[in-house]
C-alpha atoms as a PDB file:
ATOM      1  CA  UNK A   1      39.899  -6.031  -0.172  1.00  0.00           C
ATOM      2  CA  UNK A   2      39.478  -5.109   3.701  1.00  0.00           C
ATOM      3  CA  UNK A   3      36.543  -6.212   5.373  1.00  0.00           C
ATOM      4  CA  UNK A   4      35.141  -2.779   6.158  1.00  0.00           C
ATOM      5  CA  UNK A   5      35.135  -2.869   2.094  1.00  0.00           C
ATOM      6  CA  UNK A   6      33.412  -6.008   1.615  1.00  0.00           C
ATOM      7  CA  UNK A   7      31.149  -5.289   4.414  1.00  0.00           C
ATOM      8  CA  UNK A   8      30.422  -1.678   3.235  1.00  0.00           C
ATOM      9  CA  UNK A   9      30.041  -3.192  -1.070  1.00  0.00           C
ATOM     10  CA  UNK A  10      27.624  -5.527   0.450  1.00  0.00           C
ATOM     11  CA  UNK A  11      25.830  -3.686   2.861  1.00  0.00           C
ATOM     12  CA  UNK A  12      22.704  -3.039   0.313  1.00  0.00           C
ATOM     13  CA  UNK A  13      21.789  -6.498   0.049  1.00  0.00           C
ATOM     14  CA  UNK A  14      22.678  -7.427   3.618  1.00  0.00           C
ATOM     15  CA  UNK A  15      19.818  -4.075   4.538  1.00  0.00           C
ATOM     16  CA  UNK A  16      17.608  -5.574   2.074  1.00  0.00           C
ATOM     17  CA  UNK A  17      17.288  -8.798   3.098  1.00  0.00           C
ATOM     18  CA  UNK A  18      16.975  -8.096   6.490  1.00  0.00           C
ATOM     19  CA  UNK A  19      14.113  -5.551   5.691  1.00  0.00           C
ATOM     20  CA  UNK A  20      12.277  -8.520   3.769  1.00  0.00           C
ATOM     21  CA  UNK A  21      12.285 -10.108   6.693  1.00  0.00           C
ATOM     22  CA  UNK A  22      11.584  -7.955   9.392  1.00  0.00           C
ATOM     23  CA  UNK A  23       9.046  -5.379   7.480  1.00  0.00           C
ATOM     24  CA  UNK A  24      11.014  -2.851   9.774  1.00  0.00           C
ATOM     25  CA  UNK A  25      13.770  -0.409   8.478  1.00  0.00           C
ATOM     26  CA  UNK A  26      14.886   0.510  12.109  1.00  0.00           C
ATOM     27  CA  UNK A  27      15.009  -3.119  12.933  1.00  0.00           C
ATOM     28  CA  UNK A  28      16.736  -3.964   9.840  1.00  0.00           C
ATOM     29  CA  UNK A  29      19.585  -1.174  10.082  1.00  0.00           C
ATOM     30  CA  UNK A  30      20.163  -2.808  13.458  1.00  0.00           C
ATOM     31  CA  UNK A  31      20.716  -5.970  12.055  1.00  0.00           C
ATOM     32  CA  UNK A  32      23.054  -4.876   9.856  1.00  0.00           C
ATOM     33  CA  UNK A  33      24.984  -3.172  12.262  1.00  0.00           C
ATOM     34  CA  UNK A  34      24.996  -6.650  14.504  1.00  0.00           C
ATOM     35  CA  UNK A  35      26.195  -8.534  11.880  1.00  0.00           C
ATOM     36  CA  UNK A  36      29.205  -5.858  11.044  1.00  0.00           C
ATOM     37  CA  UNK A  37      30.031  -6.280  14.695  1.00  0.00           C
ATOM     38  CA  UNK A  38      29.973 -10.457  14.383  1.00  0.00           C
ATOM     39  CA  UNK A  39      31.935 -10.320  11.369  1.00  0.00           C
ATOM     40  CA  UNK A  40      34.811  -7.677  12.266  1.00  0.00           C
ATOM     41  CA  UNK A  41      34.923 -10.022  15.822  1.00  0.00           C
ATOM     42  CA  UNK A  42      35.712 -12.957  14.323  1.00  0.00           C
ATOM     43  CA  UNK A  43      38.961 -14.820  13.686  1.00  0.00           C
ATOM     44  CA  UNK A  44      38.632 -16.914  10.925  1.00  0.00           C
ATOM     45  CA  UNK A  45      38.100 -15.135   7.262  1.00  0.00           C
ATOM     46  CA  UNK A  46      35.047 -16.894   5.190  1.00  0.00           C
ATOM     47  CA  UNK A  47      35.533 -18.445   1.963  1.00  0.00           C
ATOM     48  CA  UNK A  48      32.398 -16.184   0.066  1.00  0.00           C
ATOM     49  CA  UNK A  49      32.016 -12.863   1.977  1.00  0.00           C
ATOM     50  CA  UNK A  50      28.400 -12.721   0.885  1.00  0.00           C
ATOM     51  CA  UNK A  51      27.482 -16.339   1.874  1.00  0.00           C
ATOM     52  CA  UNK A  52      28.654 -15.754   5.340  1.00  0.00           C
ATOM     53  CA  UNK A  53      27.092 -11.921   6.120  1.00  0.00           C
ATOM     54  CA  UNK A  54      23.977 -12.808   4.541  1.00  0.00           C
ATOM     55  CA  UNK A  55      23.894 -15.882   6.774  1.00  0.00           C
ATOM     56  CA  UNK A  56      24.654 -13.989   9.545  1.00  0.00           C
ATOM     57  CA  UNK A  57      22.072 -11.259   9.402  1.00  0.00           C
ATOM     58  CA  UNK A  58      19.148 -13.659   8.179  1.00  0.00           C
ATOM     59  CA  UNK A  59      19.668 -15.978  11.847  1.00  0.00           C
ATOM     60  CA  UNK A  60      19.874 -12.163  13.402  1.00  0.00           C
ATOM     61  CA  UNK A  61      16.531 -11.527  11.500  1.00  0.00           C
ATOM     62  CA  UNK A  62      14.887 -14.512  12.536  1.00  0.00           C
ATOM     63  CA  UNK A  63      15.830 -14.292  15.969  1.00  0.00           C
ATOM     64  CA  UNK A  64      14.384 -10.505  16.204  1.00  0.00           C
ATOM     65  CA  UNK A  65      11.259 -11.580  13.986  1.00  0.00           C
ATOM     66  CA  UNK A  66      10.049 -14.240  16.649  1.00  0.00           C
ATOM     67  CA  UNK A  67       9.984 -11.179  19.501  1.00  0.00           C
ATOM     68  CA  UNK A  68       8.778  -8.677  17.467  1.00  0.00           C
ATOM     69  CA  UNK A  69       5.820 -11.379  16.738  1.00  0.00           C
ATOM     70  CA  UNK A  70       4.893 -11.317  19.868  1.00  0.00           C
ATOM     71  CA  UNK A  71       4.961  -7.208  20.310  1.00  0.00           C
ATOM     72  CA  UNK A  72       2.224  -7.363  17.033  1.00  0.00           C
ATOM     73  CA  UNK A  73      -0.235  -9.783  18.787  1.00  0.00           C
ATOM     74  CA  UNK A  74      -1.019  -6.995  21.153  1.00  0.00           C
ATOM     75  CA  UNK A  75      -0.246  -4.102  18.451  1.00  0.00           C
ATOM     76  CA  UNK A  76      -3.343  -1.238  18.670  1.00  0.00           C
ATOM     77  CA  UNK A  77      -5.335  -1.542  15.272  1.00  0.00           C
ATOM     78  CA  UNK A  78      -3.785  -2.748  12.210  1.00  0.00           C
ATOM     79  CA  UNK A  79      -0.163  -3.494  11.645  1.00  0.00           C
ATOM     80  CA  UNK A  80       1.724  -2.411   8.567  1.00  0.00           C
ATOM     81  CA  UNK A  81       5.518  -2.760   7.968  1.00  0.00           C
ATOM     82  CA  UNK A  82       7.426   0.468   8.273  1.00  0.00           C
ATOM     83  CA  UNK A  83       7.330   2.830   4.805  1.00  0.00           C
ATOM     84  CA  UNK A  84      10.452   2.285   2.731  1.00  0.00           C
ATOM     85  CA  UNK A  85      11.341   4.753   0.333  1.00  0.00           C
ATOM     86  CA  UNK A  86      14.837   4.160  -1.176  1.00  0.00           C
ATOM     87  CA  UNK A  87      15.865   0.567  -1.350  1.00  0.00           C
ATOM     88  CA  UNK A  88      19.296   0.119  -1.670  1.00  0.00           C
ATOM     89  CA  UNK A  89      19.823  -2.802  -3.697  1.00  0.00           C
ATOM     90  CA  UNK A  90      19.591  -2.997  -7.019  1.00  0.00           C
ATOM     91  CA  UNK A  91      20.032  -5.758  -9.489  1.00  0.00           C
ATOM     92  CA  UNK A  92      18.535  -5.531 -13.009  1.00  0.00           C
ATOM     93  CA  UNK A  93      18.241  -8.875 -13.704  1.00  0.00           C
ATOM     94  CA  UNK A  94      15.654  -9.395 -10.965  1.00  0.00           C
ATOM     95  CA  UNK A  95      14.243  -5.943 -10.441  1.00  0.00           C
ATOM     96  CA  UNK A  96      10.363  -7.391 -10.965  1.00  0.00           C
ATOM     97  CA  UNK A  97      11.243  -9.947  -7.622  1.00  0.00           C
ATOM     98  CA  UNK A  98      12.624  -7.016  -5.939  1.00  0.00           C
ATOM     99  CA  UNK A  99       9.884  -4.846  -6.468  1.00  0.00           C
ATOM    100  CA  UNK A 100       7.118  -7.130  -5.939  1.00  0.00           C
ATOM    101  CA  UNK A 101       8.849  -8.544  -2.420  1.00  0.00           C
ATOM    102  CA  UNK A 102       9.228  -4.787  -0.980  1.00  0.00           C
ATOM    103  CA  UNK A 103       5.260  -3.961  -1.526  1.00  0.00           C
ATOM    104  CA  UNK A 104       3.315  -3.506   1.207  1.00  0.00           C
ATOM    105  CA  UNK A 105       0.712  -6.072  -0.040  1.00  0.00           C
ATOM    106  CA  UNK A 106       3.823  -8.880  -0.057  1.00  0.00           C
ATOM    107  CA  UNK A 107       5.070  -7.577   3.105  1.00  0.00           C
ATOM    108  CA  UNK A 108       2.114  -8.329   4.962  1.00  0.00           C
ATOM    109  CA  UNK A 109       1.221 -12.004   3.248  1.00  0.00           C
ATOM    110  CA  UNK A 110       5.185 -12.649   4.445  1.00  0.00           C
ATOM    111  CA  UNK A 111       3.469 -11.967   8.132  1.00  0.00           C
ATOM    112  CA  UNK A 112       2.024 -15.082   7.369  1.00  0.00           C
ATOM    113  CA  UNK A 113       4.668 -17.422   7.530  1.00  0.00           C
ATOM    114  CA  UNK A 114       6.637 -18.858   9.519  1.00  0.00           C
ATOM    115  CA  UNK A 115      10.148 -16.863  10.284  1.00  0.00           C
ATOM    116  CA  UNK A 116      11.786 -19.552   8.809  1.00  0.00           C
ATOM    117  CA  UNK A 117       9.904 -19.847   5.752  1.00  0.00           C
ATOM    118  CA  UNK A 118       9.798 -15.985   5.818  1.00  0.00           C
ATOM    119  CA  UNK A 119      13.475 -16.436   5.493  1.00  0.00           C
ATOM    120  CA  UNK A 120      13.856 -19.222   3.005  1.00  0.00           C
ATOM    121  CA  UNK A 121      11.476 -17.643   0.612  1.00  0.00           C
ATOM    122  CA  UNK A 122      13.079 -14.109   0.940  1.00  0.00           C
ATOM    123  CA  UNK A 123      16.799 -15.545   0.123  1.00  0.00           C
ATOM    124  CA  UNK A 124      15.572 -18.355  -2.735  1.00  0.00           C
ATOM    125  CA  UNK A 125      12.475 -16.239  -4.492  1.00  0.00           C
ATOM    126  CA  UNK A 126      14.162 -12.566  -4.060  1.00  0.00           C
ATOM    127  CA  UNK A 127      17.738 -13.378  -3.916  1.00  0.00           C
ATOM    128  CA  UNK A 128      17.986 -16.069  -5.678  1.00  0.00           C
ATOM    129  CA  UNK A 129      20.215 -17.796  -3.194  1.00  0.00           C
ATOM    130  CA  UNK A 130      21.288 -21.356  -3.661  1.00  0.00           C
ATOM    131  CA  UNK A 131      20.301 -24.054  -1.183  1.00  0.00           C
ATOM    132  CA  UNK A 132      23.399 -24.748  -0.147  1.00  0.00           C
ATOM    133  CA  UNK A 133      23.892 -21.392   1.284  1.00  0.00           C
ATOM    134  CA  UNK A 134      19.891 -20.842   2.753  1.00  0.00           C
ATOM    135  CA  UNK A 135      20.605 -23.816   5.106  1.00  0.00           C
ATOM    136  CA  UNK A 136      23.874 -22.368   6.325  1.00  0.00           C
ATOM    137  CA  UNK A 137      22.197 -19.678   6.990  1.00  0.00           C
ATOM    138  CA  UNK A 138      18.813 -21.031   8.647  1.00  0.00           C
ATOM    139  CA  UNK A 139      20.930 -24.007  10.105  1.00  0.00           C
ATOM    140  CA  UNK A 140      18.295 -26.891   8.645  1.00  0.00           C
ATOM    141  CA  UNK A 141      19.150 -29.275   5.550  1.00  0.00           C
ATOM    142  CA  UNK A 142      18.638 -28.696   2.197  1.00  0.00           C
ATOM    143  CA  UNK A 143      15.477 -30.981   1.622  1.00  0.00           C
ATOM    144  CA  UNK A 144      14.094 -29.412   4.537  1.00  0.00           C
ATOM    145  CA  UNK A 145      14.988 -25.598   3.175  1.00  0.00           C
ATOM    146  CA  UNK A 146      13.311 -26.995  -0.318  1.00  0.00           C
ATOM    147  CA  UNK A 147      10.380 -27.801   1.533  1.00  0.00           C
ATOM    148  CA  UNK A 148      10.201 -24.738   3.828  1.00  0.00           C
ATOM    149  CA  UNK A 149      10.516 -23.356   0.117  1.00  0.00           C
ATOM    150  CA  UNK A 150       7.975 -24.799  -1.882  1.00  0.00           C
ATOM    151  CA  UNK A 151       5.237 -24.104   1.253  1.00  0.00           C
ATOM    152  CA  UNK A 152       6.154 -20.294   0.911  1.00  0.00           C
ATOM    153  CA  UNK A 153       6.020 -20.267  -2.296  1.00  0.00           C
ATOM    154  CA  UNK A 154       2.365 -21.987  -2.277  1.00  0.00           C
ATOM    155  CA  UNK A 155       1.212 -19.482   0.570  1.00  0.00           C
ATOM    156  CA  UNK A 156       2.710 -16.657  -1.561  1.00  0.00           C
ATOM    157  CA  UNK A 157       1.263 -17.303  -4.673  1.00  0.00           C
ATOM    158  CA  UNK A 158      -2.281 -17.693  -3.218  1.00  0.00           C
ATOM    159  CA  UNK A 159      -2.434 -14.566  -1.806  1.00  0.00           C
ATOM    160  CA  UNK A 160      -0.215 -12.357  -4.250  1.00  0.00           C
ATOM    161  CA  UNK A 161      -1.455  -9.560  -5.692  1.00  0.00           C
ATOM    162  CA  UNK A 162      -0.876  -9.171  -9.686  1.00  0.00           C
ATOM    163  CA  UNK A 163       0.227  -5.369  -9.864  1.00  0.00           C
ATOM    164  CA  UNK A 164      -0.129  -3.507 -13.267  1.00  0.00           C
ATOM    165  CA  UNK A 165       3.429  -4.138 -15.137  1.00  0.00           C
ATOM    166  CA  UNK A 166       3.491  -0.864 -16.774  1.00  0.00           C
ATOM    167  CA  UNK A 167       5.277   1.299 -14.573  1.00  0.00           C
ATOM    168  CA  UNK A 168       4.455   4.610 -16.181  1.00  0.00           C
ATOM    169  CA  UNK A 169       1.041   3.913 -16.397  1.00  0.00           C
ATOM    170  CA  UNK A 170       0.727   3.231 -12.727  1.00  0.00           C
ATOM    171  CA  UNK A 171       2.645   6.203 -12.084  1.00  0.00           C
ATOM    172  CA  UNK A 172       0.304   8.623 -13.923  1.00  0.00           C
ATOM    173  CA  UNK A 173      -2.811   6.994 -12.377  1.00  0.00           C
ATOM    174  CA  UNK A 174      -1.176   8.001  -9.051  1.00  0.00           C
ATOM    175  CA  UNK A 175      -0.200  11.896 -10.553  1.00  0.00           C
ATOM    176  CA  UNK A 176      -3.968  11.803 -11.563  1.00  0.00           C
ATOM    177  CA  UNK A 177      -5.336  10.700  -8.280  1.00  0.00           C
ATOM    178  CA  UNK A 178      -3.442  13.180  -6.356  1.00  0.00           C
ATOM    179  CA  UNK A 179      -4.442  15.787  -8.635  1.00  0.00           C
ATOM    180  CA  UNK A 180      -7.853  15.206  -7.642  1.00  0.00           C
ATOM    181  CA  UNK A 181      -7.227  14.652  -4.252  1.00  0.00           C
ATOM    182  CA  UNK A 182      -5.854  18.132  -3.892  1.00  0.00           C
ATOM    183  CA  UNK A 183      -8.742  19.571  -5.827  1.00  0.00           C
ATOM    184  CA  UNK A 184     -11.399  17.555  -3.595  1.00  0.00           C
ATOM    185  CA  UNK A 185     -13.024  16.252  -6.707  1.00  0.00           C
ATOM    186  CA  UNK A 186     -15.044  13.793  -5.870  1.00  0.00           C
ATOM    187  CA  UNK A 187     -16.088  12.618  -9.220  1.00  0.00           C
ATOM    188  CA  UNK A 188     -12.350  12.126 -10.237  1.00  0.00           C
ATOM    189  CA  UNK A 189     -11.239  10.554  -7.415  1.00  0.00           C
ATOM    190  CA  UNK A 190     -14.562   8.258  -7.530  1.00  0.00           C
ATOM    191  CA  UNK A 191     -13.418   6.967 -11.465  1.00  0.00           C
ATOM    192  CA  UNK A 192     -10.146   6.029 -10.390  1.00  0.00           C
ATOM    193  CA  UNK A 193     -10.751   3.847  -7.409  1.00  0.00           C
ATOM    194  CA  UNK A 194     -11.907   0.165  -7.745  1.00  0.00           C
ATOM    195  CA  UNK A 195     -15.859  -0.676  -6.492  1.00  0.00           C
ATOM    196  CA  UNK A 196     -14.366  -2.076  -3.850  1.00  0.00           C
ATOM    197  CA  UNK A 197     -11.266   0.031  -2.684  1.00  0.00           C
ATOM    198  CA  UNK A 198     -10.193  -0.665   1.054  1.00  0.00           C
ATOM    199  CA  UNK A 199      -8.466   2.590   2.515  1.00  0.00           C
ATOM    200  CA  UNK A 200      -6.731   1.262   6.066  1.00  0.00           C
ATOM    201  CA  UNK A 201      -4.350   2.804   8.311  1.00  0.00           C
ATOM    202  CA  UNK A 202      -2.044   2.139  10.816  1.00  0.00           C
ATOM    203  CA  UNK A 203      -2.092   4.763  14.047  1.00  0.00           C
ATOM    204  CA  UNK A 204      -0.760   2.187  16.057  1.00  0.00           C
ATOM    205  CA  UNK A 205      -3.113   4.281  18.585  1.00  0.00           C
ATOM    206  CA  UNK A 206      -0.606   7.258  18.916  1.00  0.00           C
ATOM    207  CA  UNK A 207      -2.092   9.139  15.918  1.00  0.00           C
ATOM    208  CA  UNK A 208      -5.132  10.643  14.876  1.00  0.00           C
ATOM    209  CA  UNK A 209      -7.091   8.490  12.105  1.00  0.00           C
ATOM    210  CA  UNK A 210     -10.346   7.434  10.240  1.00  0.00           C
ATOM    211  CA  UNK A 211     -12.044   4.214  11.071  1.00  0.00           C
ATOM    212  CA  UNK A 212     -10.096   1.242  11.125  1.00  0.00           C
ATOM    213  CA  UNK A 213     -10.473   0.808   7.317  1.00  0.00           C
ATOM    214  CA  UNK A 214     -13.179   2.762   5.070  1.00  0.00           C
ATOM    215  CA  UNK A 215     -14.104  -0.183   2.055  1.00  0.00           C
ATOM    216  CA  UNK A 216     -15.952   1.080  -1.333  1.00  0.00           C
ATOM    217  CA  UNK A 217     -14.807   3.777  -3.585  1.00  0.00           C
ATOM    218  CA  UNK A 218     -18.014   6.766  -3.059  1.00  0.00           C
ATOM    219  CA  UNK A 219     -17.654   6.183   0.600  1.00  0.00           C
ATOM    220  CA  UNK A 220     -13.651   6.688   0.250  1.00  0.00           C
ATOM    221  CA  UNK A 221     -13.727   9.486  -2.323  1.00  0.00           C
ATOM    222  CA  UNK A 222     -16.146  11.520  -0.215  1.00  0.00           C
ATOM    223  CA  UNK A 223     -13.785  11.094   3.168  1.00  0.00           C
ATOM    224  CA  UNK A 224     -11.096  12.299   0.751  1.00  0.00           C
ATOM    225  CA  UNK A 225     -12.326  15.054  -0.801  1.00  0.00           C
ATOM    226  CA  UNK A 226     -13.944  15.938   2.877  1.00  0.00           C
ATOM    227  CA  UNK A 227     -11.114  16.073   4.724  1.00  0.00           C
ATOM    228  CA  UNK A 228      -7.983  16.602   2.531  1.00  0.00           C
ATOM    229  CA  UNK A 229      -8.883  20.588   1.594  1.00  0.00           C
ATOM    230  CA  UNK A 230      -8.575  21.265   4.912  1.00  0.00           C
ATOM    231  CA  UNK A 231      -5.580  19.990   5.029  1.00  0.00           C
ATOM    232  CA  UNK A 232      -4.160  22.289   2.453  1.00  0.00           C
ATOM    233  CA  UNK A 233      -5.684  25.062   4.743  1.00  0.00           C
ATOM    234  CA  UNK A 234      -3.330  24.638   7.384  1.00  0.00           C
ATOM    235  CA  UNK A 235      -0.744  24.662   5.042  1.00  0.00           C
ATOM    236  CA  UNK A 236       0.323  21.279   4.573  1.00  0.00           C
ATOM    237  CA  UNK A 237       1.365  19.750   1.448  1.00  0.00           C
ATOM    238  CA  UNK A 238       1.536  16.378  -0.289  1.00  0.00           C
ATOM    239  CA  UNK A 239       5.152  15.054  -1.633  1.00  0.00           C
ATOM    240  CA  UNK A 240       4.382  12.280  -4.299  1.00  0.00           C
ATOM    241  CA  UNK A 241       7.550   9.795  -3.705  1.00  0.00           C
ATOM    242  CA  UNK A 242       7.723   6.380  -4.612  1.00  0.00           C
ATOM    243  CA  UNK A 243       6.965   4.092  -0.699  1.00  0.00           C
ATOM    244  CA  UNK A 244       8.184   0.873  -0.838  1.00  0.00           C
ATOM    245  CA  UNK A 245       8.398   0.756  -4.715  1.00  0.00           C
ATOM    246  CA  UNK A 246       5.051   1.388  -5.292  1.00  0.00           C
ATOM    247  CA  UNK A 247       3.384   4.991  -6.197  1.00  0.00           C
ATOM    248  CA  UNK A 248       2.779   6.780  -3.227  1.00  0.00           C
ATOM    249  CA  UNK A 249       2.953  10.158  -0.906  1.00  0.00           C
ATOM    250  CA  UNK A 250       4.494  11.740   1.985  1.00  0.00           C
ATOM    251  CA  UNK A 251       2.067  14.322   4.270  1.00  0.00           C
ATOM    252  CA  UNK A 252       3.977  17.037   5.462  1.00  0.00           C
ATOM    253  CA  UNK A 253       2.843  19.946   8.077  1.00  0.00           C
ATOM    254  CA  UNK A 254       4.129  23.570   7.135  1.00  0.00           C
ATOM    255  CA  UNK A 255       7.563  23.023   8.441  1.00  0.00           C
ATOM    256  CA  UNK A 256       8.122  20.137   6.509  1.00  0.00           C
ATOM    257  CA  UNK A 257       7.598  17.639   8.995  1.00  0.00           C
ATOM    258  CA  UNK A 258       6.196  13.923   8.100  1.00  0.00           C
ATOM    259  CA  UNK A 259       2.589  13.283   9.529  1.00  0.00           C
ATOM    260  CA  UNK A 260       2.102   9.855   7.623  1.00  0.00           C
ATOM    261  CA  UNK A 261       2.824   7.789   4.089  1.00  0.00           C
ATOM    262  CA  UNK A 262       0.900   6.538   1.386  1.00  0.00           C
ATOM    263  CA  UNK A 263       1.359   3.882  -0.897  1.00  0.00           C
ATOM    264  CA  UNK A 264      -1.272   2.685  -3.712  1.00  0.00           C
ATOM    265  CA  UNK A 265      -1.837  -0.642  -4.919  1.00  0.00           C
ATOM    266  CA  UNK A 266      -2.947  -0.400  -8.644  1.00  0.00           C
ATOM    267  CA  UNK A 267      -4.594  -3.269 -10.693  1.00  0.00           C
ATOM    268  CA  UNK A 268      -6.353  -3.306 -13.871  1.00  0.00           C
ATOM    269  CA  UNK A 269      -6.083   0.517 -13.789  1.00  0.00           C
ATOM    270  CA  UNK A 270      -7.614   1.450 -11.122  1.00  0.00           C
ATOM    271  CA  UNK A 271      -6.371   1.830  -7.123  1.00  0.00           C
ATOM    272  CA  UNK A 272      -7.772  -1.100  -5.271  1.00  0.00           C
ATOM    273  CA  UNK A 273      -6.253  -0.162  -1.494  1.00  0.00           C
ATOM    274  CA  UNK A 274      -4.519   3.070  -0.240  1.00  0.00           C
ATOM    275  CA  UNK A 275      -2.558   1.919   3.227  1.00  0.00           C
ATOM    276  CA  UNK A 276      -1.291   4.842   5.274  1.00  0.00           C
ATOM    277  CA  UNK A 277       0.765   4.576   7.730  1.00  0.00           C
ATOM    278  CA  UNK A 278       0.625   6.841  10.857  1.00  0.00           C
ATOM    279  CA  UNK A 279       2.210   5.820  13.472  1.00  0.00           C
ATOM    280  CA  UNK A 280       5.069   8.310  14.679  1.00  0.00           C
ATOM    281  CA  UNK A 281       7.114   5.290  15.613  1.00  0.00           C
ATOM    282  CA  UNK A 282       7.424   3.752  12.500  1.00  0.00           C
ATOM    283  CA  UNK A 283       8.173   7.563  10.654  1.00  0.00           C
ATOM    284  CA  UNK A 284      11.453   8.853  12.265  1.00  0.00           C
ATOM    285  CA  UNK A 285      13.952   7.712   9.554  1.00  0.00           C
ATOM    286  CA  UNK A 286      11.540   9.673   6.944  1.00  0.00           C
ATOM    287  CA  UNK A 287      12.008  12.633   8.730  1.00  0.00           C
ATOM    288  CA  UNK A 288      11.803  14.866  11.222  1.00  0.00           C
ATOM    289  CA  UNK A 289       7.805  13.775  12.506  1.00  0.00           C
ATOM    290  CA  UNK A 290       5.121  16.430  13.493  1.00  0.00           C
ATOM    291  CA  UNK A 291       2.848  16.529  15.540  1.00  0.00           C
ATOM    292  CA  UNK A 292      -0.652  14.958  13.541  1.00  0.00           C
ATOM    293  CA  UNK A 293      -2.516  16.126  16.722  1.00  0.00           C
ATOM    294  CA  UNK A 294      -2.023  19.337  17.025  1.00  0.00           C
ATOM    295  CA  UNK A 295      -2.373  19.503  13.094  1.00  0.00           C
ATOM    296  CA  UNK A 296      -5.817  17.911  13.572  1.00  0.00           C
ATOM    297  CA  UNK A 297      -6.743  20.646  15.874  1.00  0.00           C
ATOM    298  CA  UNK A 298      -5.960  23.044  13.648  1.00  0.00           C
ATOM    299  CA  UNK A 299      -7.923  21.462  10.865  1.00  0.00           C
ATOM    300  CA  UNK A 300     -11.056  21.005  13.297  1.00  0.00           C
ATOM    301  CA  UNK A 301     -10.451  25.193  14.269  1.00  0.00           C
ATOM    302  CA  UNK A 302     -10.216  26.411  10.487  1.00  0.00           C
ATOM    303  CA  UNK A 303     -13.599  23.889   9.484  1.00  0.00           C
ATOM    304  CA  UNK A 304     -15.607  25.198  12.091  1.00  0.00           C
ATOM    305  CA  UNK A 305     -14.251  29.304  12.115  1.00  0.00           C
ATOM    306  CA  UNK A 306     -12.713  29.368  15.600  1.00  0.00           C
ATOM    307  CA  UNK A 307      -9.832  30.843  15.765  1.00  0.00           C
END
């Protein structure tokens, strides 16, 4: 085999780890592309093809992680991870890891650790990578990637949310709540949010947006049902599509272009958090992205009869 075809066989899990990592799918194409460049440059020809990309793109990772740190300390309002909506790995046998890891709620406790333990937990807990090949590719020892490990692992677990199993039932929670959400119905939007539902977006202040985050479901309904008519007025529409494995929307305007994402986290059946994310910046490989301000003028002229 060539290695533009064990580069290209690969490429899904090389994307997929660096995405773990990063929370960014522009970021992570980029490493990908870096490490094709490393590996077609050099001379000698690796032993395991997969041991030696996936080495390669995780100390790429890492090294773009500890910048882009720095860029989200003075990030305006809160920071998500870009939406994902097709992942492109797939392995049966640890689909549940693979799911959970890609969530937004698991994406943002990774922000929490250390790139290197960001790293080591992504290859051993997702990938189920040995230890011999994480230290290659962090460049520490084994006892010291075991212990990088089992502090993750304890960070993870203390802050990891317990999604519903039961796909389908998740899934028609979702068709219901967007169902009601079109319809404005207040009442049926207020029985399928928790007490305490947190609804949060991330503008990135170059979008228009609610509050930083709006916490309680009557409070969140009524800004839904409030707002969301109108935007069926101007002729936009809602595209139900799965966002980073979990049930969730795309806003379009009229031509079809994305305004923001949703994505739901569902427990005990009922929505406890609805993260948008807003930001034109982090939309671009979505779509085509409109223009949410000129939309929101358009809302404000057809609520208030100007014309």
């Amino acid at each position: 085999m060539s290695r533009t075809e064990e580069f290209t066989e690969l490429r899904p899990l090389l994307f997929a780890i660096a995405y773990r990592i990063l929370g960014s799918v522009s970021e992570a194409e980029d490493a990908v592309q870096e490490t094709w460049l490393r590996y077609e440059s050099s001379p000698t020809e690796p032993t395991s093809p997969k041991a030696f990309l996936s080495a390669v793109v995780t100390r790429i990772a890492i090294d773009v992680l500890r910048s882009a740190r720095v860029r989200r300390e003075v990030y305006v309002g809160t920071w998500f991870p870009e939406p994902l909506l097709d992942d492109p790995y797939d392995d049966p046998a640890r689909a549940a890891e693979l799911a959970d890891s890609v969530s937004m709620a698991s994406l943002l406790l990774l922000e929490r650790l250390s790139p290197l333990e960001r790293a080591v937990f992504v290859l051993r807990e997702v990938f189920a990578f040995g230890f011999d090949d994480i230290a290659s590719a962090v460049g520490r020892s084994e006892a010291a990637c075991r212990q990088l490990a089992v502090r993750a692992r304890r960070h993870m677990d203390a802050g990891r949310p317990r999604f519903d199993a039961d796909r389908r039932e998740r899934e028609e929670l979702a068709a219901r709540f967007f169902d009601a959400l079109r319809e404005g119905d207040v009442d049926g939007l207020k029985e399928l949010l928790a007490a305490d539902v947190q609804m949060v977006g991330d503008g990135g202040g170059k979008a228009p947006q609610w509050a930083r985050s709006i916490v309680g479901a009557d409070k969140v309904a009524r800004v839904l049902a409030t707002l969301v008519p109108w935007f069926f007025e101007v002729d936009g529409r809602i595209e139900t599509h799965d966002v980073n494995r979990q049930p969730g929307a795309i806003f379009r305007d009229r031509e079809g272009r994305v305004l923001n994402t949703w994505t739901l986290d569902i427990l005990d059946g009922r929505i406890q958090a609805i993260r948008t994310v807003l930001n034109p910046d982090k939309l671009g490989h979505v779509g085509p992205v409109g223009d949410a301000w000129a939309l929101l003028a358009e809302v404000n002229q057809a609520r208030h009869g100007t014309s």
